[in-house]
PDB file of N, CA and C in Angstrom:
ATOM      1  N   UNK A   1     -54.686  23.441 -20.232  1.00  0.00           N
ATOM      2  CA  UNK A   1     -53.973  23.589 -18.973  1.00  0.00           C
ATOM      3  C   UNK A   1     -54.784  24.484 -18.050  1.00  0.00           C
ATOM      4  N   UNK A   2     -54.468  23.968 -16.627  1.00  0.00           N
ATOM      5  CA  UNK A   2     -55.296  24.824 -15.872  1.00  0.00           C
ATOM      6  C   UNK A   2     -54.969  26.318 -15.958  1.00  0.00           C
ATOM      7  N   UNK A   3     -55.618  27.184 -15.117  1.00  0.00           N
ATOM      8  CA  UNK A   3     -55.614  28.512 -15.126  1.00  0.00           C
ATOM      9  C   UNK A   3     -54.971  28.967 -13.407  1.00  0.00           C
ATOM     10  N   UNK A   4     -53.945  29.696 -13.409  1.00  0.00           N
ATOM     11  CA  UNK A   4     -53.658  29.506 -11.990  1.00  0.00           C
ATOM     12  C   UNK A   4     -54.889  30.300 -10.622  1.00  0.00           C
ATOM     13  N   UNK A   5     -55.360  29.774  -9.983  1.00  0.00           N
ATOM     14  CA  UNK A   5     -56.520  30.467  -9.323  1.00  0.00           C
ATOM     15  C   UNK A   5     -55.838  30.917  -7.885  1.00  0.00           C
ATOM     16  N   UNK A   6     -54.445  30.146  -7.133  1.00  0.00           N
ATOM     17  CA  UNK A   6     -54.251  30.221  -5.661  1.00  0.00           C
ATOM     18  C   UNK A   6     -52.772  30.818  -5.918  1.00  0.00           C
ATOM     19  N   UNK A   7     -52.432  31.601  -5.395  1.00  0.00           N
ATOM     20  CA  UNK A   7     -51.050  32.083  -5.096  1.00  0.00           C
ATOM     21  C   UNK A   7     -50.473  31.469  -4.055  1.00  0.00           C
ATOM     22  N   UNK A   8     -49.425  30.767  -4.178  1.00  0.00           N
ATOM     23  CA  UNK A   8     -48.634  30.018  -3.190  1.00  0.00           C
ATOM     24  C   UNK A   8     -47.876  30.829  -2.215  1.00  0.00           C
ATOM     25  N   UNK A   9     -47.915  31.524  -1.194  1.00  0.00           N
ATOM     26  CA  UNK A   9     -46.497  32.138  -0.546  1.00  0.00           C
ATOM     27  C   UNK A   9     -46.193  31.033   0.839  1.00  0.00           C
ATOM     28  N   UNK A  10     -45.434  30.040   0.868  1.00  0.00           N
ATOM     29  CA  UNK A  10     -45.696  29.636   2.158  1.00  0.00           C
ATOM     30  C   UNK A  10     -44.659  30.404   3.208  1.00  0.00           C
ATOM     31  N   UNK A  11     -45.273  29.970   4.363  1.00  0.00           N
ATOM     32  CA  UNK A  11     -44.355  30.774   6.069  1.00  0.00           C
ATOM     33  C   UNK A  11     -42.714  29.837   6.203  1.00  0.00           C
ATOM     34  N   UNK A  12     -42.146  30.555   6.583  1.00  0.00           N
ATOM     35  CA  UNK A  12     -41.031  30.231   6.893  1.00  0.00           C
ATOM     36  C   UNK A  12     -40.997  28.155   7.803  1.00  0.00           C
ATOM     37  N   UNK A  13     -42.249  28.753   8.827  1.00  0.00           N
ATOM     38  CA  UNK A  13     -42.249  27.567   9.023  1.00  0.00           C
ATOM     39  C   UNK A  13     -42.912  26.250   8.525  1.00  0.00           C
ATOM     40  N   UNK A  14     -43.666  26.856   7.527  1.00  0.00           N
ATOM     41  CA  UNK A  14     -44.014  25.774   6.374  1.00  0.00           C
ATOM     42  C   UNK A  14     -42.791  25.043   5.362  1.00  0.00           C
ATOM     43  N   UNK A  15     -42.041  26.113   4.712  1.00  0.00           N
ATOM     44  CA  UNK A  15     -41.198  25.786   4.166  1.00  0.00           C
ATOM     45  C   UNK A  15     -40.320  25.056   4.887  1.00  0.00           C
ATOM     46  N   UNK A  16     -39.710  25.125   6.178  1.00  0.00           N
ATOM     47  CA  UNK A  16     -39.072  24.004   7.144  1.00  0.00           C
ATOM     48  C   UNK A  16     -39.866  23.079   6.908  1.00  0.00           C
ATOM     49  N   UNK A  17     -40.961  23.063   6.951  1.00  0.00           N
ATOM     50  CA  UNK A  17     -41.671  21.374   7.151  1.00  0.00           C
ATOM     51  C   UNK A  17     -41.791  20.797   6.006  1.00  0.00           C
ATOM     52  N   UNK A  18     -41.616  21.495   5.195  1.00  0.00           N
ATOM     53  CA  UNK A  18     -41.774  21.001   3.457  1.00  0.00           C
ATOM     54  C   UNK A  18     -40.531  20.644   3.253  1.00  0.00           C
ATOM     55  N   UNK A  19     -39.594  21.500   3.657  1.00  0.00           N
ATOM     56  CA  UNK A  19     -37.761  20.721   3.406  1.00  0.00           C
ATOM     57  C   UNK A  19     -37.606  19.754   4.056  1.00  0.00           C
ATOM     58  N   UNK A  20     -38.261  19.482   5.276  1.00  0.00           N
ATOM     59  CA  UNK A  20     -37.879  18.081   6.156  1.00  0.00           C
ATOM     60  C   UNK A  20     -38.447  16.726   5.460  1.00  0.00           C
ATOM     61  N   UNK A  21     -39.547  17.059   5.041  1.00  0.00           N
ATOM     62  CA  UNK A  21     -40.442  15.919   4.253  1.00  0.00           C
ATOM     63  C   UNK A  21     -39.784  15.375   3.256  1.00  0.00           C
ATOM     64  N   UNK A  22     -39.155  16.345   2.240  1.00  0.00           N
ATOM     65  CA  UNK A  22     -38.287  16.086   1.442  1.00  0.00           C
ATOM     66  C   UNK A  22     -37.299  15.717   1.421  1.00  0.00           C
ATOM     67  N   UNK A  23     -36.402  16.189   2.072  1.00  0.00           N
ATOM     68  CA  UNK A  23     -35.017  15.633   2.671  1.00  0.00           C
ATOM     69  C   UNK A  23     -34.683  14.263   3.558  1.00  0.00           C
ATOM     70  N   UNK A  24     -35.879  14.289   4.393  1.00  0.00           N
ATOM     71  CA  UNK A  24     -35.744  13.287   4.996  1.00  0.00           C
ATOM     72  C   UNK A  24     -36.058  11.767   4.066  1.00  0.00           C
ATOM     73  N   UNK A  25     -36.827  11.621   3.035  1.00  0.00           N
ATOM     74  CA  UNK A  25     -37.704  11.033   2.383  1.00  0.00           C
ATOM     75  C   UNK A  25     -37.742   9.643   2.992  1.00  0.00           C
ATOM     76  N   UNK A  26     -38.414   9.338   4.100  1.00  0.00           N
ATOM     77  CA  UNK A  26     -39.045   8.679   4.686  1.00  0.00           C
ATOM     78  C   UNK A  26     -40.570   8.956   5.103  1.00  0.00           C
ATOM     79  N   UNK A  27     -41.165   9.528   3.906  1.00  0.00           N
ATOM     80  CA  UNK A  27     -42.361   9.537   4.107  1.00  0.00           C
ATOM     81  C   UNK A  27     -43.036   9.010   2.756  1.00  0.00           C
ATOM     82  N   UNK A  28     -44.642   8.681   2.785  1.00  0.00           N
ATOM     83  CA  UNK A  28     -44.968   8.131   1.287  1.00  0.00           C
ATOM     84  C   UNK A  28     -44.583   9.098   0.263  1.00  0.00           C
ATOM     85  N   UNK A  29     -44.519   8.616  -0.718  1.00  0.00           N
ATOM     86  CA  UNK A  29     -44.166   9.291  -2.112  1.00  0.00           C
ATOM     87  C   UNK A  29     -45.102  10.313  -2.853  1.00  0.00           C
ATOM     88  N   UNK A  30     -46.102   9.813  -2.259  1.00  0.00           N
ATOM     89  CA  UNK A  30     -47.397  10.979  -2.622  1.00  0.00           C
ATOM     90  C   UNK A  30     -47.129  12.207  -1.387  1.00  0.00           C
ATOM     91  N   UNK A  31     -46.352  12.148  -0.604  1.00  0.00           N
ATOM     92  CA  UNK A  31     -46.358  13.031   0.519  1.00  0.00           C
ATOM     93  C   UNK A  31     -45.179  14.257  -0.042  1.00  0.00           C
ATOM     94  N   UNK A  32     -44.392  13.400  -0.421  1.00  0.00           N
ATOM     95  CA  UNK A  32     -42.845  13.872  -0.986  1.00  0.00           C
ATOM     96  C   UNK A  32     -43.423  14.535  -2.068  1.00  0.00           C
ATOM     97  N   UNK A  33     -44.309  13.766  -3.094  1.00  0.00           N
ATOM     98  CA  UNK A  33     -44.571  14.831  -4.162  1.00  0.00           C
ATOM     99  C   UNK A  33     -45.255  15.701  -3.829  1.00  0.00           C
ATOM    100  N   UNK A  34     -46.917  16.011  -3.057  1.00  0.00           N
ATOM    101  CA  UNK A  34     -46.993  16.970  -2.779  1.00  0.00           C
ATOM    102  C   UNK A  34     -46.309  18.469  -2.525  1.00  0.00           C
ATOM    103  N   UNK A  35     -45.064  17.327  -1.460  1.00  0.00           N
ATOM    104  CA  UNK A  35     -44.221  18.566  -0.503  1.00  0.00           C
ATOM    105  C   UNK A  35     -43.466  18.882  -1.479  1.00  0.00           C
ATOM    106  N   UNK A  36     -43.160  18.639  -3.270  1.00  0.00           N
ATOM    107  CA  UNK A  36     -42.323  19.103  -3.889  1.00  0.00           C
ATOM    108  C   UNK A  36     -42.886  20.244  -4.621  1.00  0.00           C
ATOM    109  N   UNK A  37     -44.088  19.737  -4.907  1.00  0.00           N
ATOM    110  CA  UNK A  37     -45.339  20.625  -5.476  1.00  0.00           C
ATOM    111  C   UNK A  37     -45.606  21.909  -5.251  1.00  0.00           C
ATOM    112  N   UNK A  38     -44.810  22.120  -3.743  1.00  0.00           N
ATOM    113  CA  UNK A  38     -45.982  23.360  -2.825  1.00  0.00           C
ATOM    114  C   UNK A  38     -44.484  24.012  -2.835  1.00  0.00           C
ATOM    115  N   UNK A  39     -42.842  23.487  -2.631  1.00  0.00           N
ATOM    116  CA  UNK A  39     -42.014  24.022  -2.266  1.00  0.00           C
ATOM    117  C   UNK A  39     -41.921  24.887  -3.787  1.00  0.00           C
ATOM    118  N   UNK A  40     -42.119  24.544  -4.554  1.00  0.00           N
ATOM    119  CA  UNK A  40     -41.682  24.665  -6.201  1.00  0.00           C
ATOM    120  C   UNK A  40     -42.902  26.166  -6.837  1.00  0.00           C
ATOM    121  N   UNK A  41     -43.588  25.725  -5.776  1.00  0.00           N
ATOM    122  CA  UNK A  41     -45.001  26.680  -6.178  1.00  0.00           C
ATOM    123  C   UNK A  41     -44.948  28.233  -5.655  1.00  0.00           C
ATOM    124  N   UNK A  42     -44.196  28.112  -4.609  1.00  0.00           N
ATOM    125  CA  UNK A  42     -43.920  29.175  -3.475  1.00  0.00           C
ATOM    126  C   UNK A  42     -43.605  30.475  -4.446  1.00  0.00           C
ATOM    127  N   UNK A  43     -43.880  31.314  -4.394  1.00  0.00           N
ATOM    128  CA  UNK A  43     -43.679  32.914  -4.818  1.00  0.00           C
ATOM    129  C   UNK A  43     -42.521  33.430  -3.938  1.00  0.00           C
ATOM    130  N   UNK A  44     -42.712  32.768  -3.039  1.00  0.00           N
ATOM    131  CA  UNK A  44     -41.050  33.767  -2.312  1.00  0.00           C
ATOM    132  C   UNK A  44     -39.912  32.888  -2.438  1.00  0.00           C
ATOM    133  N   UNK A  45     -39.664  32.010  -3.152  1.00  0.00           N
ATOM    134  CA  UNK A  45     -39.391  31.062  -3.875  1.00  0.00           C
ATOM    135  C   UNK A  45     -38.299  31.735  -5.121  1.00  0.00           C
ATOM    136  N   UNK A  46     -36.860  31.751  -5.473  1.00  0.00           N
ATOM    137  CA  UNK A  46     -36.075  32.801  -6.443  1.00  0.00           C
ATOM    138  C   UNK A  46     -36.376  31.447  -7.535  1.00  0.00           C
ATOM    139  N   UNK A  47     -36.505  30.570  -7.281  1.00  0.00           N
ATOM    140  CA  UNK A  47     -36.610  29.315  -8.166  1.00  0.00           C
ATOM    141  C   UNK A  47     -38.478  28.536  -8.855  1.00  0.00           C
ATOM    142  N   UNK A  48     -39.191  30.450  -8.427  1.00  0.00           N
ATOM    143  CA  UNK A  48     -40.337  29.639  -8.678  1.00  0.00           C
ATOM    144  C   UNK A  48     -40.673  29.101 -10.324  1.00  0.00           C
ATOM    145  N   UNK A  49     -41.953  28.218 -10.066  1.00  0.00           N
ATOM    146  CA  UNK A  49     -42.087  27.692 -11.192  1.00  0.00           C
ATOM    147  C   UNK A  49     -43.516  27.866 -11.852  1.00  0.00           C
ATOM    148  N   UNK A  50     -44.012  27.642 -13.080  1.00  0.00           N
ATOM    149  CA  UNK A  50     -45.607  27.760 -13.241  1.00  0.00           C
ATOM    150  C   UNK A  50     -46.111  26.430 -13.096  1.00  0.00           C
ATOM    151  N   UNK A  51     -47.102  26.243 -13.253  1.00  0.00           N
ATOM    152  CA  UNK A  51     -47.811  24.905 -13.082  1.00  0.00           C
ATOM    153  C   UNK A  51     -46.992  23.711 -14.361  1.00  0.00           C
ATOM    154  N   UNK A  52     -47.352  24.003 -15.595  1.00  0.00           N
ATOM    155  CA  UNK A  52     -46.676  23.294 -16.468  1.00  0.00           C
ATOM    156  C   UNK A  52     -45.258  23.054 -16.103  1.00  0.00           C
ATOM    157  N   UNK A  53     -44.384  23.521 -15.692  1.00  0.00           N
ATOM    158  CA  UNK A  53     -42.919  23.168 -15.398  1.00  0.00           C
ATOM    159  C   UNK A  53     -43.131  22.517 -14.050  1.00  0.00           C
ATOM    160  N   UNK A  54     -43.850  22.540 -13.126  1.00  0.00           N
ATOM    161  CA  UNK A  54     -44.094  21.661 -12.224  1.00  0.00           C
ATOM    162  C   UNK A  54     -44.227  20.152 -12.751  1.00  0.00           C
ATOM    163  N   UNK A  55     -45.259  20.667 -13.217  1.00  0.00           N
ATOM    164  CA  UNK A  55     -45.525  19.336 -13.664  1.00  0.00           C
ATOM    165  C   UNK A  55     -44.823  18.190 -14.424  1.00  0.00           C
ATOM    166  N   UNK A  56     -44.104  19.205 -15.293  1.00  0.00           N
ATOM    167  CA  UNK A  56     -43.070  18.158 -16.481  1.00  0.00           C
ATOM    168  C   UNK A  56     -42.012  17.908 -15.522  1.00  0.00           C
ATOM    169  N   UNK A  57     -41.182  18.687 -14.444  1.00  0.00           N
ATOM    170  CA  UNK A  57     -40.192  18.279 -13.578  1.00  0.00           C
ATOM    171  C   UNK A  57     -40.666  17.264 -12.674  1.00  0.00           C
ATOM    172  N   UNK A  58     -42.031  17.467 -12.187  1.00  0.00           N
ATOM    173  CA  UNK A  58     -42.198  15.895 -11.139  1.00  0.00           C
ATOM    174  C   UNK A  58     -42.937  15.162 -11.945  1.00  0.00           C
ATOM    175  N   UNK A  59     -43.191  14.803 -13.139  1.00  0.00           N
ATOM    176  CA  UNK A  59     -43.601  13.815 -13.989  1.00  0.00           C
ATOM    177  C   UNK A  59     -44.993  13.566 -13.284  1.00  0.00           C
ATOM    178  N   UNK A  60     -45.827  14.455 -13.598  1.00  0.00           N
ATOM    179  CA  UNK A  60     -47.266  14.371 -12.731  1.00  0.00           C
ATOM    180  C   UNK A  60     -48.112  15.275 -14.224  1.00  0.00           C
ATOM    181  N   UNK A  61     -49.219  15.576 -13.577  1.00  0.00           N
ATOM    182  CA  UNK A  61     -50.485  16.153 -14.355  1.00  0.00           C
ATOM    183  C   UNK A  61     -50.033  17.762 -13.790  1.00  0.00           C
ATOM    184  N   UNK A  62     -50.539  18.487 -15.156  1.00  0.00           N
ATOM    185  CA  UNK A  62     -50.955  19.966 -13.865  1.00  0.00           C
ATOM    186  C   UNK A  62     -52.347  19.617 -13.520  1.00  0.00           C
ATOM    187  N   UNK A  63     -53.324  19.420 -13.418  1.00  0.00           N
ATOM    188  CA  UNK A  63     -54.503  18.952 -12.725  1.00  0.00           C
ATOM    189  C   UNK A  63     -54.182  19.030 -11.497  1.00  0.00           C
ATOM    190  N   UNK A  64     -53.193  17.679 -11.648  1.00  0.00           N
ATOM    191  CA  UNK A  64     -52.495  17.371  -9.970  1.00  0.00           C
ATOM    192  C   UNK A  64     -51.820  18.207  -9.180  1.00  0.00           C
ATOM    193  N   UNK A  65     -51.262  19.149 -10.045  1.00  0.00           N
ATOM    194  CA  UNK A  65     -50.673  20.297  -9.489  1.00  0.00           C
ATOM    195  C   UNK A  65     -51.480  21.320  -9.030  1.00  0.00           C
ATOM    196  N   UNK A  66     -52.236  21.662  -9.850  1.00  0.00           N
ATOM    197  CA  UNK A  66     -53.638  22.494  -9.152  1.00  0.00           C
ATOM    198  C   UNK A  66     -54.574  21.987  -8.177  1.00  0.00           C
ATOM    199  N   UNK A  67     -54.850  20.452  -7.787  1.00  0.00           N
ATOM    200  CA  UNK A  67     -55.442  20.334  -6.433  1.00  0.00           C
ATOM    201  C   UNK A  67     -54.630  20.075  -5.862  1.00  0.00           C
ATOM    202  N   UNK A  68     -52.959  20.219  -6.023  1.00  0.00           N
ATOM    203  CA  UNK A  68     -52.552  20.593  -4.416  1.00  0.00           C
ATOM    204  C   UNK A  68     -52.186  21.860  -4.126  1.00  0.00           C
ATOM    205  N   UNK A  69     -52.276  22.860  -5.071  1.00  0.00           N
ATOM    206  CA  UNK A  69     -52.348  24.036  -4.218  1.00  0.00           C
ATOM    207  C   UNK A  69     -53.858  24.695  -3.991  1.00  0.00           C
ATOM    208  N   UNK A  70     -54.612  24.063  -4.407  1.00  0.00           N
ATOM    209  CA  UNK A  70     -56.063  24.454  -4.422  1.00  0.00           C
ATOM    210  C   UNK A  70     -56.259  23.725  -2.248  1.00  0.00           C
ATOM    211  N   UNK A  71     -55.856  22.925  -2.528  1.00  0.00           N
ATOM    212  CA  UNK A  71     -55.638  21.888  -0.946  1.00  0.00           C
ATOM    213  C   UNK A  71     -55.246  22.542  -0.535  1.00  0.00           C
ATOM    214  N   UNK A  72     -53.834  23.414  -0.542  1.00  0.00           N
ATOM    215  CA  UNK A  72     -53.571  24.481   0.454  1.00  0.00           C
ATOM    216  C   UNK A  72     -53.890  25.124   1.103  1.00  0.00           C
ATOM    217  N   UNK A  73     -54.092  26.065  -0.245  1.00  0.00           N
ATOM    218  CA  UNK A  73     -54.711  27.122   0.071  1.00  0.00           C
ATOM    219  C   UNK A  73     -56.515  27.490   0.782  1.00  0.00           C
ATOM    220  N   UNK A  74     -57.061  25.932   0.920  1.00  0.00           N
ATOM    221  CA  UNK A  74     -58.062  26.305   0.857  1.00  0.00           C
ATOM    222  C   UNK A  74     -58.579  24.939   2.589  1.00  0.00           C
ATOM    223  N   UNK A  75     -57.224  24.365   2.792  1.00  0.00           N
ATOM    224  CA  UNK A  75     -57.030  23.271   3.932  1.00  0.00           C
ATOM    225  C   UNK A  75     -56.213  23.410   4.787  1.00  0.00           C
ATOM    226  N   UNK A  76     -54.942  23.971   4.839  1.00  0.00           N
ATOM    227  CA  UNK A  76     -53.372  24.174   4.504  1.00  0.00           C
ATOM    228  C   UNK A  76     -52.911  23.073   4.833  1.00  0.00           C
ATOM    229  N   UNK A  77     -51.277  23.130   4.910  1.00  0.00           N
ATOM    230  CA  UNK A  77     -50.620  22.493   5.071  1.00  0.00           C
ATOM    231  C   UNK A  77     -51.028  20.587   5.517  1.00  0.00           C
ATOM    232  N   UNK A  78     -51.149  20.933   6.506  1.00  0.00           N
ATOM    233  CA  UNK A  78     -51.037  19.489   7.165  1.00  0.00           C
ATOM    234  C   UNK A  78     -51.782  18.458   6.471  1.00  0.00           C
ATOM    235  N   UNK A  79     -53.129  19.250   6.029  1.00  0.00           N
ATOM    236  CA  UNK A  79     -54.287  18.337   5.279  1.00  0.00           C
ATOM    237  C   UNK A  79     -53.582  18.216   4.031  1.00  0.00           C
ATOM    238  N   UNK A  80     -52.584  18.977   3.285  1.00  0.00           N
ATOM    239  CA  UNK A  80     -52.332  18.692   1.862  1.00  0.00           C
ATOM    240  C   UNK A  80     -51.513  17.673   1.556  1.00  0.00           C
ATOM    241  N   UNK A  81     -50.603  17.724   2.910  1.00  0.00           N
ATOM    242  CA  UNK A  81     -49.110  16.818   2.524  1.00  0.00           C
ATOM    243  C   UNK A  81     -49.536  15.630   2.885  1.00  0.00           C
ATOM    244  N   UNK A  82     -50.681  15.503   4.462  1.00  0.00           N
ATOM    245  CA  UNK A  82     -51.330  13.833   4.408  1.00  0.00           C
ATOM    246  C   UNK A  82     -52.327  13.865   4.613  1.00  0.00           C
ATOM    247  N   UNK A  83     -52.281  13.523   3.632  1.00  0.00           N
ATOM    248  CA  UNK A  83     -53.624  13.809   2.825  1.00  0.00           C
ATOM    249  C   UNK A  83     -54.754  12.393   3.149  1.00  0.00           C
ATOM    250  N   UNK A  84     -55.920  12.640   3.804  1.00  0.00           N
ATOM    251  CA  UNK A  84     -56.839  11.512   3.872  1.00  0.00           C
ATOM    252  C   UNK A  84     -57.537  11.194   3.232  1.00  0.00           C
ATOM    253  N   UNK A  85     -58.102   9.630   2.805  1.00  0.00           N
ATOM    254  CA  UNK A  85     -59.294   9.913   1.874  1.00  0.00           C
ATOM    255  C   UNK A  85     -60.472   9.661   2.766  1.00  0.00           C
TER     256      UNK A  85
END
């Protein structure tokens, strides 16, 4: 399993845009998971989680979980949730 390298805290107005993505779920599914990824990851977060429980709750890799907060933290937001190739 990975090793955690990025501390998640997102801004108030990140977390709005991460609840809308989600809530609304009219966006792709890779967008939604991301945005579940990063909400779940958050440190200011009373419900945070480690990578492995990420992962087993959205039925994904932690791999996958670590390049999207590695994407974050290192792109933010906008580039992580749509994401280009």
């Amino acid at each position: 399993m990975p090793s955690v390298k990025y501390i998640i805290e997102l801004s108030d107005a990140d977390r709005k845009t991460l609840q809308d993505i989600v809530g609304k779920g009219k966006s792709p599914a890779k967008a939604i998971l991301r945005a579940n990824i990063l909400l779940a990851s958050d440190r200011n977060n009373k419900k945070h989680m480690t990578v492995a429980e990420i992962a087993n709750a959205y039925h994904t890799t932690p791999t996958t979980v670590q390049n999207v907060r590695t994407s974050y933290a290192n792109n933010g937001l906008e580039a992580t949730v749509k994401r280009k190739k």
